[in-house]
Protein backbone atom coordinates (compact mmCIF):
# COMPACT_ATOMS: atom_id res chain seq x y z
CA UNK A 1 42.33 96.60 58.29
CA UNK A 2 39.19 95.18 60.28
CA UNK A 3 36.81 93.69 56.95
CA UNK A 4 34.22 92.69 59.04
CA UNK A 5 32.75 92.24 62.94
CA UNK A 6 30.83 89.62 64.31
CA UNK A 7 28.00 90.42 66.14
CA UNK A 8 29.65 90.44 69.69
CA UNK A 9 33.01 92.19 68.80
CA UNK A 10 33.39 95.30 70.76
CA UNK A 11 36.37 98.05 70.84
CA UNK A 12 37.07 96.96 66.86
CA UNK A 13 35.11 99.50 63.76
CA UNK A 14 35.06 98.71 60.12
CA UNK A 15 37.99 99.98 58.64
CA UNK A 16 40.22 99.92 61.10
CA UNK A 17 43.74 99.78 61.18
CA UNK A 18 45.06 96.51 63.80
CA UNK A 19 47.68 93.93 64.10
CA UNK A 20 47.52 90.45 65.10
CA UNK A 21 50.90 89.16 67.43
CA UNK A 22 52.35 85.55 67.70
CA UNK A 23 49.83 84.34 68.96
CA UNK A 24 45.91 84.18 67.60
CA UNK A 25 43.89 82.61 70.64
CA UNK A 26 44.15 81.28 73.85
CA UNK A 27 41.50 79.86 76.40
CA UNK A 28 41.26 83.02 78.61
CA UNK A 29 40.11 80.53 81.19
CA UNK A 30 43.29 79.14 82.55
CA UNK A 31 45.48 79.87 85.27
CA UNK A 32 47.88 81.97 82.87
CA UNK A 33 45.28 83.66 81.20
CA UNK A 34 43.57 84.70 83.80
CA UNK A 35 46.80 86.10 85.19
CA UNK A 36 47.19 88.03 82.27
CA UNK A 37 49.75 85.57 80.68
CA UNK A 38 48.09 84.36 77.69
CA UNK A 39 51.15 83.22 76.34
CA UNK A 40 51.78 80.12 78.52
CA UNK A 41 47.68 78.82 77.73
CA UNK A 42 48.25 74.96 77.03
CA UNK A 43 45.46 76.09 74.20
CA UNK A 44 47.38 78.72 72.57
CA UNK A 45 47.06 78.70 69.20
CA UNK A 46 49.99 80.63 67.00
CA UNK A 47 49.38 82.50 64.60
CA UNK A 48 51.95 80.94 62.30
CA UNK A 49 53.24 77.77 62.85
CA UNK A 50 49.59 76.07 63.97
CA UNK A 51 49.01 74.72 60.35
CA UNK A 52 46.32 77.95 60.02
CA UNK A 53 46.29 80.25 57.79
CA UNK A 54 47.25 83.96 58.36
CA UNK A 55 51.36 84.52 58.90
CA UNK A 56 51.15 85.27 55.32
CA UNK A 57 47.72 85.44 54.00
CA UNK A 58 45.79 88.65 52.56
CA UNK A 59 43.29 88.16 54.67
CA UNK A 60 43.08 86.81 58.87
CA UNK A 61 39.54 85.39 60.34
CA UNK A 62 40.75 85.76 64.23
CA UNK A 63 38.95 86.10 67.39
CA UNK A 64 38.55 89.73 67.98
CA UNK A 65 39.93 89.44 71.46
CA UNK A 66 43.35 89.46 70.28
CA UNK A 67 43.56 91.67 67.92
CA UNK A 68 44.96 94.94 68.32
CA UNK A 69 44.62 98.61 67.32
CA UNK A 70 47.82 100.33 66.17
CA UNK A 71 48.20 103.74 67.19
CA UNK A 72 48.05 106.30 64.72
CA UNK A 73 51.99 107.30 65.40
CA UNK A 74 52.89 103.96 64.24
CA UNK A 75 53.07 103.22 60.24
CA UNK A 76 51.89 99.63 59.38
CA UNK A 77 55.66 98.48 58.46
CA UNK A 78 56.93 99.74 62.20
CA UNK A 79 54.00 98.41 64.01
CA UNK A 80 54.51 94.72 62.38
CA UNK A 81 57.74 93.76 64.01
CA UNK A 82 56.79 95.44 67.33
CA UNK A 83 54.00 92.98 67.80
CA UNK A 84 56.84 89.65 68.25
CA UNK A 85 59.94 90.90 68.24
CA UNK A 86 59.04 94.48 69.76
CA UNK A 87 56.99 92.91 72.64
CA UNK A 88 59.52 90.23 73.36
CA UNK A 89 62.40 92.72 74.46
CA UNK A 90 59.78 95.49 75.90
CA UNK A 91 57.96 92.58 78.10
CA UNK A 92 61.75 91.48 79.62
CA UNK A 93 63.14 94.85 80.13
CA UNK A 94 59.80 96.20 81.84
CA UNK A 95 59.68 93.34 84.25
CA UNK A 96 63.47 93.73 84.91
CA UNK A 97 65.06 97.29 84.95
CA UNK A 98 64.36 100.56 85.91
CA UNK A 99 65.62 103.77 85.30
CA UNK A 100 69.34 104.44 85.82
CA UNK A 101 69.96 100.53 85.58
CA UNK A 102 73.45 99.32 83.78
CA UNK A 103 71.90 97.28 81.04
CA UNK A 104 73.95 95.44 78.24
CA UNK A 105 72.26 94.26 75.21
CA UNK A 106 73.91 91.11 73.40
CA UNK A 107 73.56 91.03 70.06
CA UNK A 108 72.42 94.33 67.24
CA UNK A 109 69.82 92.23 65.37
CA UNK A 110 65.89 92.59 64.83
CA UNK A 111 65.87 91.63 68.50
CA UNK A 112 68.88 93.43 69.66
CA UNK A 113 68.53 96.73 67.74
CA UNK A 114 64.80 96.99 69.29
CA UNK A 115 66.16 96.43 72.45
CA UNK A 116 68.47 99.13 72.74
CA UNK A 117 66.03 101.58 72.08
CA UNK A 118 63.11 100.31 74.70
CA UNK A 119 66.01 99.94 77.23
CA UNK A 120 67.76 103.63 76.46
CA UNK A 121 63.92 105.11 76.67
CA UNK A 122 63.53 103.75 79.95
CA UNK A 123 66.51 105.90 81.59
CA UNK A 124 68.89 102.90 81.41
CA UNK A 125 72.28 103.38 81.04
CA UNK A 126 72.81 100.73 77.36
CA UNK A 127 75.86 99.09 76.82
CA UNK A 128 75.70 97.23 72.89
CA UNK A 129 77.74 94.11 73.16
CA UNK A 130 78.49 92.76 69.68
CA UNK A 131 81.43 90.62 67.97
CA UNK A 132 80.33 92.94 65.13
CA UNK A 133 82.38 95.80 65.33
CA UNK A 134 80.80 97.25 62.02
CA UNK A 135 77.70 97.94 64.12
CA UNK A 136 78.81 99.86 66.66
CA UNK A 137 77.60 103.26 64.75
CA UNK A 138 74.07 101.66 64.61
CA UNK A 139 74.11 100.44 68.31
CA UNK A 140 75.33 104.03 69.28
CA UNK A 141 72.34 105.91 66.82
CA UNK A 142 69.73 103.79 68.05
CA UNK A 143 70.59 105.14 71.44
CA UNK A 144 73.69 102.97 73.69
CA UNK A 145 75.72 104.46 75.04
CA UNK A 146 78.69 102.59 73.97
CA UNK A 147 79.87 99.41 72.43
CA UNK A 148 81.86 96.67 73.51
CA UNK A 149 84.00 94.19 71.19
CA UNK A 150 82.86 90.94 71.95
CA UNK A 151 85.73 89.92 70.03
CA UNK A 152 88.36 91.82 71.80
CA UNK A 153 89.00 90.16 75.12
CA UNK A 154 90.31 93.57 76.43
CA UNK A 155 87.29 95.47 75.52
CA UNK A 156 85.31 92.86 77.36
CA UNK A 157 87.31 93.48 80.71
CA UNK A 158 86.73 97.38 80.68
CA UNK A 159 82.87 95.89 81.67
CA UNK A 160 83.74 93.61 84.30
CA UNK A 161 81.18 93.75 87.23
CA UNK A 162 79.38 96.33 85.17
CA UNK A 163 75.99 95.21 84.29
CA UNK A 164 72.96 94.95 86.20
CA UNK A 165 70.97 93.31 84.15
CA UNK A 166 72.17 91.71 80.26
CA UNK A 167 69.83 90.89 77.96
CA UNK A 168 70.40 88.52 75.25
CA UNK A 169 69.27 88.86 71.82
CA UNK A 170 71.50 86.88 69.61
CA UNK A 171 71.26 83.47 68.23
CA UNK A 172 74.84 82.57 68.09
CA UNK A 173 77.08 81.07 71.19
CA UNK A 174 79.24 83.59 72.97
CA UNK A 175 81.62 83.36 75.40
CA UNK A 176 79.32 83.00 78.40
CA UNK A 177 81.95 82.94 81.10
CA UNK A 178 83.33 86.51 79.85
CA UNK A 179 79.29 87.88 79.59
CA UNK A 180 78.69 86.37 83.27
CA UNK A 181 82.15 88.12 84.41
CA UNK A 182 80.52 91.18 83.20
CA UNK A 183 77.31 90.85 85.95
CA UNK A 184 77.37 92.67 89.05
CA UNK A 185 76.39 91.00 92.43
CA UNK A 186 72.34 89.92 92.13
CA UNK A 187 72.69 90.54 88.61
CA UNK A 188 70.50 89.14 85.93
CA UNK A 189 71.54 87.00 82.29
CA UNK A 190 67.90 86.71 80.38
CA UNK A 191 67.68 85.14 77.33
CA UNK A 192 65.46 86.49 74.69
CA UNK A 193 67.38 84.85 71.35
CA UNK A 194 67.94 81.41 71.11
CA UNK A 195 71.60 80.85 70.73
CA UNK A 196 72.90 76.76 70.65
CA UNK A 197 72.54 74.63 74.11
CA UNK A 198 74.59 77.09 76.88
CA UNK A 199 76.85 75.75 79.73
CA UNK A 200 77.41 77.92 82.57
CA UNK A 201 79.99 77.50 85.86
CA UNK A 202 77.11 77.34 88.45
CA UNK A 203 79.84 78.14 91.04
CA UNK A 204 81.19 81.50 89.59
CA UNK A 205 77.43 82.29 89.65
CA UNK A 206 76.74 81.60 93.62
CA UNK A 207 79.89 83.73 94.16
CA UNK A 208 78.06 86.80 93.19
CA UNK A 209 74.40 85.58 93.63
CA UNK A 210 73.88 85.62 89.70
CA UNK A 211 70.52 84.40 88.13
CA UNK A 212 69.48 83.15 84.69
CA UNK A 213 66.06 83.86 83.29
CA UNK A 214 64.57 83.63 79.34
CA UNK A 215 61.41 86.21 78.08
CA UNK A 216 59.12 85.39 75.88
CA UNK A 217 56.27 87.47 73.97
CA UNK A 218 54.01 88.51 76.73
CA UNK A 219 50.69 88.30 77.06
CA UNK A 220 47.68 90.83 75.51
CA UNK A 221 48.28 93.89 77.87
CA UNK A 222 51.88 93.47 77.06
CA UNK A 223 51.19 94.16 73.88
CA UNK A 224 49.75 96.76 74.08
CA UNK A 225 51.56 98.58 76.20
CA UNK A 226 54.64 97.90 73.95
CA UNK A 227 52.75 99.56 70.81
CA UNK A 228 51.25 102.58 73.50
CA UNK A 229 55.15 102.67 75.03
CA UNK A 230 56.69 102.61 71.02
CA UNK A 231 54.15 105.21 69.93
CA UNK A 232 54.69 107.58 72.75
CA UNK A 233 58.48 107.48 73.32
CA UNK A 234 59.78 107.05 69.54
CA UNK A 235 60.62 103.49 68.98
CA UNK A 236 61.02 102.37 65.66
CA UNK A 237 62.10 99.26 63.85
CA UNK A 238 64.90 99.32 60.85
CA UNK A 239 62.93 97.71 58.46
CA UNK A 240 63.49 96.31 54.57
CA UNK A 241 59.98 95.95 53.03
CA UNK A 242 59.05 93.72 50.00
CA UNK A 243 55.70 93.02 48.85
CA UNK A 244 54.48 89.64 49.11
CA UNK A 245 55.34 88.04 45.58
CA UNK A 246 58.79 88.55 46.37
CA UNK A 247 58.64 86.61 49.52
CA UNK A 248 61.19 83.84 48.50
CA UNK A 249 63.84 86.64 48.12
CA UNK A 250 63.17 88.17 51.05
CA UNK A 251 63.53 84.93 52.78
CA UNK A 252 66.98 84.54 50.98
CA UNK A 253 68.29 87.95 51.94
CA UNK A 254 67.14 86.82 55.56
CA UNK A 255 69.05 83.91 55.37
CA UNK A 256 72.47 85.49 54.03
CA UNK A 257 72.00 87.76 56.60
CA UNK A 258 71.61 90.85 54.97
CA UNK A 259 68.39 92.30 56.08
CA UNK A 260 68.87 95.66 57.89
CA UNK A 261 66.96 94.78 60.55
CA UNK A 262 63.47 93.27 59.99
CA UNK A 263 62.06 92.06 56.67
CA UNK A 264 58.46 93.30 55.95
CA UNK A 265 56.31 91.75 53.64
CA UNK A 266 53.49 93.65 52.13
CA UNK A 267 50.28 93.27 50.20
CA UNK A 268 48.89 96.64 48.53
CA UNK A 269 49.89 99.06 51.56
CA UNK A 270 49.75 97.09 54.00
CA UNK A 271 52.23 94.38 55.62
CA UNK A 272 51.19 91.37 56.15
CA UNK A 273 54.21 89.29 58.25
CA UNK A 274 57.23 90.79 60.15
CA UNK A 275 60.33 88.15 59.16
């Protein structure tokens, strides 16, 4: 909650409840910024990983201009991982698909299982693609409309030449060659997660006019059109919440991978960090 205002803050009151994203401050004088992509500023400063304080502090000192008022639909532990993970996924899928699209999501994870639900509330048609079979009741609840086996070559060939659009979430290699087989001509492979160093038969690819693209956070309207969007049409993260002195554990629990789907970490009410 806002603690204080400097004297040329505006749109931000004492008191009020707002989230910070990935990133804490840009130039707003570039080329990208002034295109609305604050993301790509060559000044960007993050908001964790720039040796500053404030990923996981109890209190932020951040230019006002990126900070951002969470709508009152939105409890503090939801609202947390929308403003990374949440605006990573909404950003790609808004710029990529429409209503009625075929749209398969790779991976059920804190990217994946946000994914589904921005891409099934935009009219797509959501296929859940996951060598997780255990999953497939939580891909189907968050709102796909099925699930495919990644680790049942059969299953995969029921979605040949079915996608329009895939979106990948996971961090772990796949078999590329079957999730390309499963584009349709002028489809689209964007990667979101960051799985290890990818190979792809360029030639398969020109054969149905196939392109590869990556997302990343989005800039400040982004945002907040991914909390207005989550707000209005009843997105929600899965979230585990801890308070802050039991950080370490949380991190552990991360790391085994049994979080279920987004760690929170709180101080008093409020969370401080999305993991």
């Amino acid at each position: 909650r806002v603690s204080a205002v400097g004297e040329n803050v505006a749109g931000l009151r004492l008191g009020q409840r707002v989230g910070v994203g990935w990133y804490r401050s840009a130039c707003l004088g570039c080329e990208f910024c002034l295109r609305g992509e604050e993301q790509h500023c060559p000044c960007l400063i993050a908001t964790c990983t720039h040796g500053e304080r404030g990923g996981l502090a109890d209190y932020l000192y951040c230019d006002s201009r990126f900070v951002f008022s969470i709508p009152d639909e939105l409890s503090s532990e939801h609202a947390a991982p929308l403003l990374c993970a949440g605006v990573t996924v909404h950003t790609a899928l808004k710029r990529a698909t429409w209503p009625g699209m075929a749209v398969g999501i790779v991976g059920i994870g804190g990217l994946g299982h946000l994914a589904i639900q921005f891409a099934a509330k935009r009219g797509c048609r959501v296929t859940a693609l996951s060598s997780s079979p255990h999953k497939q009741r939580d891909a189907l609840t968050l709102g796909a409309n099925r699930f495919i086996d990644l680790s049942k070559p059969m299953d995969c060939k029921q979605v040949r030449n079915a996608f329009d659009y895939v979106l990948v979430t996971s961090a772990v290699a796949c078999d590329w060659s079957a999730i390309v087989d499963m584009l349709r001509p002028f489809g689209v492979l964007c990667f979101a997660g960051m799985p290890p160093p990818v190979t792809f038969d360029v030639a398969a690819m020109m054969y149905k006019t196939l392109s590869i693209t990556t997302a990343n956070v989005g800039g400040r309207q982004d945002i907040r059109d991914t909390l207005a969007f989550a707000a209005a049409r009843q997105v929600r993260p899965w979230v585990q919440s801890w308070p802050l002195e039991d950080v370490n554990h949380a991190i552990r629990q991360l790391r085994k991978g049994r979080v279920h789907y987004r760690a929170v970490m709180q101080v008093g009410e409020e969370p401080v960090q999305a993991l």
